[in-house]
C-alpha atoms as a PDB file:
ATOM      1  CA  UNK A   1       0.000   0.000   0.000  1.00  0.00           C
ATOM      2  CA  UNK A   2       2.531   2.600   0.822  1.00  0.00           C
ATOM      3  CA  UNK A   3       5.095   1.231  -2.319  1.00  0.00           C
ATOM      4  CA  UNK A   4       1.404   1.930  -4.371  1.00  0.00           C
ATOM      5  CA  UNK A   5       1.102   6.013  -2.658  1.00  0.00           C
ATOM      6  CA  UNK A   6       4.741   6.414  -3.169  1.00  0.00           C
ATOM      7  CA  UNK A   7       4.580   5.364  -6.951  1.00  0.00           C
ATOM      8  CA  UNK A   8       1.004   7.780  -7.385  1.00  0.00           C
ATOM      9  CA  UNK A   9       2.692  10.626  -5.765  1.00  0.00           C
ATOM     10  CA  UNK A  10       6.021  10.408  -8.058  1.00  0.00           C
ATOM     11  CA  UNK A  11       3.481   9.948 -10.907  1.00  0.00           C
ATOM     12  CA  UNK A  12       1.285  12.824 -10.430  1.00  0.00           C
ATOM     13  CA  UNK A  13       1.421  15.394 -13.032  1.00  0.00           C
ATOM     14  CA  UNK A  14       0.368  19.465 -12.160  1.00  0.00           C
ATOM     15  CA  UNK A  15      -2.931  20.779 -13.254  1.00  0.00           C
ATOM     16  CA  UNK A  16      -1.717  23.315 -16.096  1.00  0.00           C
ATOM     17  CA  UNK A  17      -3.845  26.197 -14.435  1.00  0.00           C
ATOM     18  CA  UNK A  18      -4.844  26.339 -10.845  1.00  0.00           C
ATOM     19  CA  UNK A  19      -8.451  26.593  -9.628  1.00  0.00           C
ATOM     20  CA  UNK A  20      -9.651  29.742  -9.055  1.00  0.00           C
ATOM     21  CA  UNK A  21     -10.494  29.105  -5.444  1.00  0.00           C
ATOM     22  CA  UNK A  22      -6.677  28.185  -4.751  1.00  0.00           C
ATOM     23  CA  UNK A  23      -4.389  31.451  -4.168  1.00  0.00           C
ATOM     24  CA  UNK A  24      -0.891  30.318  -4.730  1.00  0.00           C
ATOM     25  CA  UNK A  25       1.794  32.025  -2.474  1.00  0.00           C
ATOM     26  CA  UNK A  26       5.277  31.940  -2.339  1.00  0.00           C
ATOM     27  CA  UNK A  27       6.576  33.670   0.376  1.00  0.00           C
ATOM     28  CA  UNK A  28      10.210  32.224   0.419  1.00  0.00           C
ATOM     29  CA  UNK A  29      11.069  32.697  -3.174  1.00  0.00           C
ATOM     30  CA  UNK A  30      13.667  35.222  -2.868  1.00  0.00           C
ATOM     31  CA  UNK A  31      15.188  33.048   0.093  1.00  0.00           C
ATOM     32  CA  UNK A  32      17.231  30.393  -1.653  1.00  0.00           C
ATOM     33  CA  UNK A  33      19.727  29.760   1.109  1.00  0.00           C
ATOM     34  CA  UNK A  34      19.186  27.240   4.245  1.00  0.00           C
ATOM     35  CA  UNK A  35      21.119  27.177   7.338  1.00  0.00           C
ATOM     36  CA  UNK A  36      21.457  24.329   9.305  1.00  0.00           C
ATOM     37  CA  UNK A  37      21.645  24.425  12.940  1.00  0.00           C
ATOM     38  CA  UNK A  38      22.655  22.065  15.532  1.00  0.00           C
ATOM     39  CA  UNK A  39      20.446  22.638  18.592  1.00  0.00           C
ATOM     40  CA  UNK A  40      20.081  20.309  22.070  1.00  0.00           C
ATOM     41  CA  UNK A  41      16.658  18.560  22.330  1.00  0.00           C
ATOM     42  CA  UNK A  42      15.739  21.096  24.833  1.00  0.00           C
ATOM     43  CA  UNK A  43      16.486  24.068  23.165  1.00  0.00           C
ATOM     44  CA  UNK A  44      14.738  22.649  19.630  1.00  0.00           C
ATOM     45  CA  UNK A  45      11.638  22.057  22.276  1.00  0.00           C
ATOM     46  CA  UNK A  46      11.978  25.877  24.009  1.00  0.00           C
ATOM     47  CA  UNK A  47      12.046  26.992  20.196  1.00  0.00           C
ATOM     48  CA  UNK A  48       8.883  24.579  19.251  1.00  0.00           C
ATOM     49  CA  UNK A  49       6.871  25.971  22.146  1.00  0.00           C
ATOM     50  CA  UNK A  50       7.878  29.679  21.238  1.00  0.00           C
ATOM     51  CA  UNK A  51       6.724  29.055  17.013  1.00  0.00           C
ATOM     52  CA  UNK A  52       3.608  27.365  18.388  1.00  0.00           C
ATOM     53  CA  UNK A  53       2.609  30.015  20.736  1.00  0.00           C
ATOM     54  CA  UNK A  54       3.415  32.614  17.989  1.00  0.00           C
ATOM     55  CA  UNK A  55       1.020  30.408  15.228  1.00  0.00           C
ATOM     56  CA  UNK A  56       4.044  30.416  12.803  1.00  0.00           C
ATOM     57  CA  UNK A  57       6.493  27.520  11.743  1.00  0.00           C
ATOM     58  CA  UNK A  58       9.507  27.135  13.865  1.00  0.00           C
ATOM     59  CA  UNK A  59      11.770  28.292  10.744  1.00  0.00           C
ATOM     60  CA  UNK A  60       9.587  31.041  10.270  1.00  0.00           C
ATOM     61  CA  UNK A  61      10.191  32.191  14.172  1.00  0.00           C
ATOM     62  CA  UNK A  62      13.704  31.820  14.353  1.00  0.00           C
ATOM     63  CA  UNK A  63      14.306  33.835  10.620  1.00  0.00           C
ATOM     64  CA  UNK A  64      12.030  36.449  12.287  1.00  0.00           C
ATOM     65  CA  UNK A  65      14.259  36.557  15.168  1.00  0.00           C
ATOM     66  CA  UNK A  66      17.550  35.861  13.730  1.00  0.00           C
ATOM     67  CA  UNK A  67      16.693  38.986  10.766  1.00  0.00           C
ATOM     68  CA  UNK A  68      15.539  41.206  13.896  1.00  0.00           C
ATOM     69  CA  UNK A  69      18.831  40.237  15.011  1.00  0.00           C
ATOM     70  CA  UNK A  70      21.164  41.911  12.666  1.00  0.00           C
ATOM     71  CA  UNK A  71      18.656  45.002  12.354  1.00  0.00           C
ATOM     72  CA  UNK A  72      19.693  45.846  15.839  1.00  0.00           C
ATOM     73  CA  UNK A  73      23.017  44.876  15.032  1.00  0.00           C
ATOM     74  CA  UNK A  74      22.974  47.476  11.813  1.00  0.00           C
ATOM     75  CA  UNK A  75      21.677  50.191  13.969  1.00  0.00           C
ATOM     76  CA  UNK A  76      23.687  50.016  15.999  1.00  0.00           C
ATOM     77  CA  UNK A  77      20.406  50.249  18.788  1.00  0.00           C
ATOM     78  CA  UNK A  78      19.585  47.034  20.919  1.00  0.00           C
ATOM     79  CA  UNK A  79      16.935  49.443  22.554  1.00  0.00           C
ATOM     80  CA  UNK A  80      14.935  48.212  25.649  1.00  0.00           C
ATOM     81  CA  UNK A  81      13.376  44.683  25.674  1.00  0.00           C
ATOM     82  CA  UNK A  82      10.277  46.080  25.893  1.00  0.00           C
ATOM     83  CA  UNK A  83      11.276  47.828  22.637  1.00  0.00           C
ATOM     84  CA  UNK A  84      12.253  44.568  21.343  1.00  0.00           C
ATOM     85  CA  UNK A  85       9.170  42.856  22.304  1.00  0.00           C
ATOM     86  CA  UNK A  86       7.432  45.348  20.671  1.00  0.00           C
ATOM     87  CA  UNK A  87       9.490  45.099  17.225  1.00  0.00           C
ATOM     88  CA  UNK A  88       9.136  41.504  17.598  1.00  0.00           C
ATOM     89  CA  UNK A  89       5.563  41.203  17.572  1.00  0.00           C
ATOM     90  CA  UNK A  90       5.267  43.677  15.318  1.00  0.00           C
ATOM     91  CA  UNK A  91       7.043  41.145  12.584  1.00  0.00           C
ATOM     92  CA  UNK A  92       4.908  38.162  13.896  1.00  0.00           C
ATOM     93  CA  UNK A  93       1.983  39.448  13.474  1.00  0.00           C
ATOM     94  CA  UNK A  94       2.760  41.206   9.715  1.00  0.00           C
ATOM     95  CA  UNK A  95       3.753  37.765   8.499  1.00  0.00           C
ATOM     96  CA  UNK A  96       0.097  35.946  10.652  1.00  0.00           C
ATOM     97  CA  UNK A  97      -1.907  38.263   9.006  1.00  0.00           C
END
């Protein structure tokens, strides 16, 4: 049964045009480079929690953070955490939306 899905999946062909009900979106298309990141169990979980809480995909979360990142590091301007927080959420919720 699953040899039988695999072999329907690898045959499946695109639709030519896409139903009109179906909006196609892709957000990561000018992002062509992955990162790979070795993490302890417990950490990976911490960041899990954090992407769930947030509604966004643990990738999505830690590009968020990591781009937020090197803002304040161009700026030159950690600012407060409540700052931060507030910059923060502001990029969560532009991308939940």
């Amino acid at each position: 049964m699953l040899a039988e899905e695999g072999a329907a999946a690898e045959n499946y062909e695109i639709p030519e045009q896409v139903p009109g009900h179906v909006r196609v979106s892709r957000p990561n298309l000018g992002r062509g480079t992955v990162v790979s990141v070795r993490l302890s169990a417990e950490e990976h979980g911490q960041l899990q929690r954090a992407a769930e809480e947030a509604n966004l995909p643990i990738s999505t979360l830690i590009r968020i953070w990591a781009i937020d990142r090197l803002r304040v590091e161009r700026d030159g301007a950690a600012g407060t955490i409540g700052e931060r927080l507030t910059r923060l959420e502001r990029e969560v919720f532009k991308h939940t939306a």
